[in-house]
Protein backbone atom coordinates (compact mmCIF):
# COMPACT_ATOMS: atom_id res chain seq x y z
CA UNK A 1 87.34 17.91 43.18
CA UNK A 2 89.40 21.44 43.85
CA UNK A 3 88.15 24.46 41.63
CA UNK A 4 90.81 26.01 39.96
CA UNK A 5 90.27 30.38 40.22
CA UNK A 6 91.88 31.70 36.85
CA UNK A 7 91.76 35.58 36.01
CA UNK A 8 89.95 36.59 32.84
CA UNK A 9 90.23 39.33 31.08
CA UNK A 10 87.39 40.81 28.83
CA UNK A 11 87.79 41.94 25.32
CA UNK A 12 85.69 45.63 26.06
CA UNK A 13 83.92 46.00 28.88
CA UNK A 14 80.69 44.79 30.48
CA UNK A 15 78.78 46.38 32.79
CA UNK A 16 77.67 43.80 36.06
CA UNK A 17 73.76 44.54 36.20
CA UNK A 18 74.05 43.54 32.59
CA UNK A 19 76.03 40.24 32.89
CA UNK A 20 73.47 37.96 33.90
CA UNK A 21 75.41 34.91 32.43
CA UNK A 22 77.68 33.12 34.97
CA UNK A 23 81.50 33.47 33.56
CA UNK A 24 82.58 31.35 36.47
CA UNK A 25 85.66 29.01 35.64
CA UNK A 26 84.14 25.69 37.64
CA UNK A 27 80.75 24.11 37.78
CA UNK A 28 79.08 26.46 38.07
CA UNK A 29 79.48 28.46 34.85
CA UNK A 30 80.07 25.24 33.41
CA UNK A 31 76.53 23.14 34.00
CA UNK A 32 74.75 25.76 32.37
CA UNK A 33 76.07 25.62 29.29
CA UNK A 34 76.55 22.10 29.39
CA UNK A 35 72.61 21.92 29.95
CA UNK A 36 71.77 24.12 26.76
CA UNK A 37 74.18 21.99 25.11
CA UNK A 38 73.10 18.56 25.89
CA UNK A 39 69.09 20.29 25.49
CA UNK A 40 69.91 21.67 22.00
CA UNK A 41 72.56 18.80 20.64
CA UNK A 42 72.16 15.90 23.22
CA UNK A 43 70.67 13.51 20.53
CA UNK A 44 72.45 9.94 20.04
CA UNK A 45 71.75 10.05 16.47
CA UNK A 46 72.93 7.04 14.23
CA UNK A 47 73.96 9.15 11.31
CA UNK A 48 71.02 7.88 8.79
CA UNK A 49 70.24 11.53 7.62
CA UNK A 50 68.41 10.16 4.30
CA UNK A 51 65.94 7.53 3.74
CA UNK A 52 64.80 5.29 2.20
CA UNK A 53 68.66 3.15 2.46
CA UNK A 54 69.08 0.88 0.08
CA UNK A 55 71.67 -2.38 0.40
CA UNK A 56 72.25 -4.55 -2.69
CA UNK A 57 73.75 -7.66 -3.11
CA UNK A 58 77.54 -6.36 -3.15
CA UNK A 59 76.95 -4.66 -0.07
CA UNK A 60 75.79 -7.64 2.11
CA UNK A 61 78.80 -9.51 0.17
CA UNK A 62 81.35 -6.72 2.29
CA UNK A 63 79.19 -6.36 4.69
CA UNK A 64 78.68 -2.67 4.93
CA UNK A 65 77.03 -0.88 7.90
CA UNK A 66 73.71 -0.98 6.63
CA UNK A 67 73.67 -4.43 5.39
CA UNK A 68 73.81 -5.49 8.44
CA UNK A 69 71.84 -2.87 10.51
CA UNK A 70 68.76 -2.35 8.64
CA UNK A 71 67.73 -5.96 8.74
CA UNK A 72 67.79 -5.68 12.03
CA UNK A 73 65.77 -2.49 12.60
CA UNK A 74 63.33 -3.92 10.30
CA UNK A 75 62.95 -6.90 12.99
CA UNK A 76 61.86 -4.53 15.77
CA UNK A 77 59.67 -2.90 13.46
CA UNK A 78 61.03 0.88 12.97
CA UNK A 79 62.15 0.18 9.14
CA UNK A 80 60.17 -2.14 6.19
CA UNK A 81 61.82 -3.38 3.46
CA UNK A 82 60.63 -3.34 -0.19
CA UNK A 83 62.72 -4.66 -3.23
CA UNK A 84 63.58 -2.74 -6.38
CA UNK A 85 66.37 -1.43 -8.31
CA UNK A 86 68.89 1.75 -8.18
CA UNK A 87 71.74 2.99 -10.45
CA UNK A 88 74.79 1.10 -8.84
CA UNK A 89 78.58 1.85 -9.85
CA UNK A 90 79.60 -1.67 -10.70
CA UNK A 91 83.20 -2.10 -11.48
CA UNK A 92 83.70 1.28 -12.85
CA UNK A 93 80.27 1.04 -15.02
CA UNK A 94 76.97 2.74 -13.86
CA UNK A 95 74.07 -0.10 -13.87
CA UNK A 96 70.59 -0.28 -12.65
CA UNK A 97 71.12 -3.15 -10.00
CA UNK A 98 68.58 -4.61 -7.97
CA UNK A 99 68.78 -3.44 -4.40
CA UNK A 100 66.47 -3.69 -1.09
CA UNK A 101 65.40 -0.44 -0.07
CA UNK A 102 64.27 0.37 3.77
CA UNK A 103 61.96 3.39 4.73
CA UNK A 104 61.01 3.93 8.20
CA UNK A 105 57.64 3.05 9.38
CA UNK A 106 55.26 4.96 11.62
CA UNK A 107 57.05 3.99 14.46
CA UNK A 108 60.72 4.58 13.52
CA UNK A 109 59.39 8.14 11.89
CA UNK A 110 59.00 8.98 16.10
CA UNK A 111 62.76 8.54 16.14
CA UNK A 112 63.77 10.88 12.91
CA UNK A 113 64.69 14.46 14.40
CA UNK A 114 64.42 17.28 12.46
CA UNK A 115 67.91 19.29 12.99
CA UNK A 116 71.01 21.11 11.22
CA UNK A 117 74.20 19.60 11.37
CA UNK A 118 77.46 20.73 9.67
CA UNK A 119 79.75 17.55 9.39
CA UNK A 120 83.42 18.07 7.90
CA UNK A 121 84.56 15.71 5.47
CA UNK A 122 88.10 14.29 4.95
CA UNK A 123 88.94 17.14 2.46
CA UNK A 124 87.77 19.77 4.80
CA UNK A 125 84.64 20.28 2.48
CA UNK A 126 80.92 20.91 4.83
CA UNK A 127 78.01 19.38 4.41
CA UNK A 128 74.90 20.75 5.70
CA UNK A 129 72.25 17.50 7.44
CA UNK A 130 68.64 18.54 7.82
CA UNK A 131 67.58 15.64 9.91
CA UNK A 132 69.24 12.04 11.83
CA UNK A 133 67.68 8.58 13.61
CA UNK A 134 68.17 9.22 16.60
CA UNK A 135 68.03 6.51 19.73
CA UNK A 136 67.73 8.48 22.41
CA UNK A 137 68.27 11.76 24.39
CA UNK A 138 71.10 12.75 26.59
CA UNK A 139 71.25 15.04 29.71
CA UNK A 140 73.39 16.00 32.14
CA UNK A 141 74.17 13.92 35.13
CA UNK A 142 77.27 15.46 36.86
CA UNK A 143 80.29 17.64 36.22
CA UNK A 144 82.93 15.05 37.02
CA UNK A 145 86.52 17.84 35.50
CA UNK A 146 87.46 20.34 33.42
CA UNK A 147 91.07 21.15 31.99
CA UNK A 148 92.73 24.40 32.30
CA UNK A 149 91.17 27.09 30.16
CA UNK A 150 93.43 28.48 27.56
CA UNK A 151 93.37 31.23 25.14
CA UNK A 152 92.24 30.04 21.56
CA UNK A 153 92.25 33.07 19.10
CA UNK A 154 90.43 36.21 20.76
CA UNK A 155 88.83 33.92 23.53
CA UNK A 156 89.19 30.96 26.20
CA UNK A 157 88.48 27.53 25.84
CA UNK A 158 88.86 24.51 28.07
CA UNK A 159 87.15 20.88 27.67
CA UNK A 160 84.79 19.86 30.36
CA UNK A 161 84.50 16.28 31.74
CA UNK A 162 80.80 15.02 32.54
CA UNK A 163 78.37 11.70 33.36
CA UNK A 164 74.84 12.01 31.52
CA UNK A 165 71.22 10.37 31.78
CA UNK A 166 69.46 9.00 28.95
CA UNK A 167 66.13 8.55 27.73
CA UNK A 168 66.60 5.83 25.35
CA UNK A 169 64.44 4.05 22.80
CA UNK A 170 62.67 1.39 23.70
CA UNK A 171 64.35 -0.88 20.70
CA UNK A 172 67.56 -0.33 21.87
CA UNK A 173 67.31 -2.67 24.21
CA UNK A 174 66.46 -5.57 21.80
CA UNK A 175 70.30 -7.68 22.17
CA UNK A 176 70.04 -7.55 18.04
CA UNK A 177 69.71 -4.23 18.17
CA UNK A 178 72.55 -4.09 20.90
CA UNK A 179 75.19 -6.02 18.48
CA UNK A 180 74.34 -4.46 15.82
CA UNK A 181 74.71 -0.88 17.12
CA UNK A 182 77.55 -1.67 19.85
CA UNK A 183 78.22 2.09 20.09
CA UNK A 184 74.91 2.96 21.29
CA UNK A 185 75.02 -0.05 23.52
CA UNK A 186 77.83 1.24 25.02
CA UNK A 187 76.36 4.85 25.67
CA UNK A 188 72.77 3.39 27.09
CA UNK A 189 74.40 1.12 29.47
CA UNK A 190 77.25 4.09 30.45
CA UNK A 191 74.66 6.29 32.01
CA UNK A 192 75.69 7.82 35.46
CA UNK A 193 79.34 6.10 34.63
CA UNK A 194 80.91 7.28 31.91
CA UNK A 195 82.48 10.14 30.81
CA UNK A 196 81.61 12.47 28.09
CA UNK A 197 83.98 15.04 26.86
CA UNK A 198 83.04 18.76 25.61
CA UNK A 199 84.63 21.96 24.67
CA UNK A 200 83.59 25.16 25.92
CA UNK A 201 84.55 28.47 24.88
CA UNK A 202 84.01 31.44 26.83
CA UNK A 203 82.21 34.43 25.09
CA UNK A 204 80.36 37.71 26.98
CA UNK A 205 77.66 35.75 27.43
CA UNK A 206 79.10 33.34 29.38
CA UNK A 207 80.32 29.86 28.35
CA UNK A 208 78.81 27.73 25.48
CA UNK A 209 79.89 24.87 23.73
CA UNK A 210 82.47 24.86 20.78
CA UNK A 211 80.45 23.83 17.57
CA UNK A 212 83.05 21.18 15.89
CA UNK A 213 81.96 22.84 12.54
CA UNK A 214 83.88 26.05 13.46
């Protein structure tokens, strides 16, 4: 791969002995923050930020997401089941519904991260997570390209091309488990193959990755 040399220009000025955060435009300013990244925000996270889940009837009737995952989780032992009943929108009337209603257990608690998360809604409105399920742990395997940085606002951006390792859960290896979540079956078995895109912005500290929330 041939490293592209771009000039950039600082906003102000900053004095060499005190820039000890590579601004390179190539791997190497790249794999650093691509390492903080991947250390910080590298969870593959199943986007289950509150428990217990419930599923009722009408969902296993459409089939929803969770109707069909969390009977399968609760098969490898990470979630138990327990049946009860929840306030339900039926039709356009509010009802108290019976519904089955999944917690994790000791051993899926392992797999609940604690982190913050701003997600972006249709509407453009942010909501603020706290914690996700998470199946594993990325990190970085290779640089493998970049695109050509460009100026965004009052700084430079460019996206950044790269192959990861992964220290998966065990359960994710369970074929159940693998058609269930075909998405993280895809991203266990890609490891050293394929190719993960990020942005990266470049600031006076060097580069670091664009939060998607910005």
């Amino acid at each position: 791969m041939q490293t592209k040399i771009f000039a950039v220009t600082f906003l102000g000025t900053c004095a060499i002995s005190a820039c000890t955060t590579s601004t390179d435009i190539g791997e190497g300013g790249f794999r650093p923050a691509l390492e903080k990244y991947l250390a910080e925000r590298g969870d593959l996270c199943l986007g289950k930020f509150d428990w217990p889940i419930e599923v009722s009837e009408r969902d296993r009737l459409i089939g929803t997401r969770d109707a069909i995952q969390m009977p399968v989780l609760e098969k490898v032992g990470i979630v138990a089941s327990s049946i009860g009943t929840s306030k339900r929108n039926d039709f356009g009337t509010e009802k108290e519904l019976p519904v089955t209603r999944y917690d994790l257990t000791e051993s899926g608690r392992k797999f609940y991260i604690a982190r913050e998360t701003t997600h972006v809604g249709a509407d453009g409105r942010k909501t603020v997570r706290r914690g996700d399920f998470c199946a594993g742990k990325l990190s970085l395997d290779g640089i493998v390209a970049w695109d050509a940085p460009k100026t965004v606002g009052d700084h430079m951006e460019t996206t950044v091309s790269y192959t990861y390792h992964i220290a998966a859960a065990p359960w994710t290896r369970d074929p159940e488990v693998q058609k269930a979540f075909p998405m993280v079956d895809r991203v266990v078995k890609g490891e050293g193959t394929m190719q993960l895109k990020q942005a990266l912005k470049l600031t006076r500290r060097g580069w670091v990755a664009v939060d998607p929330a910005e």
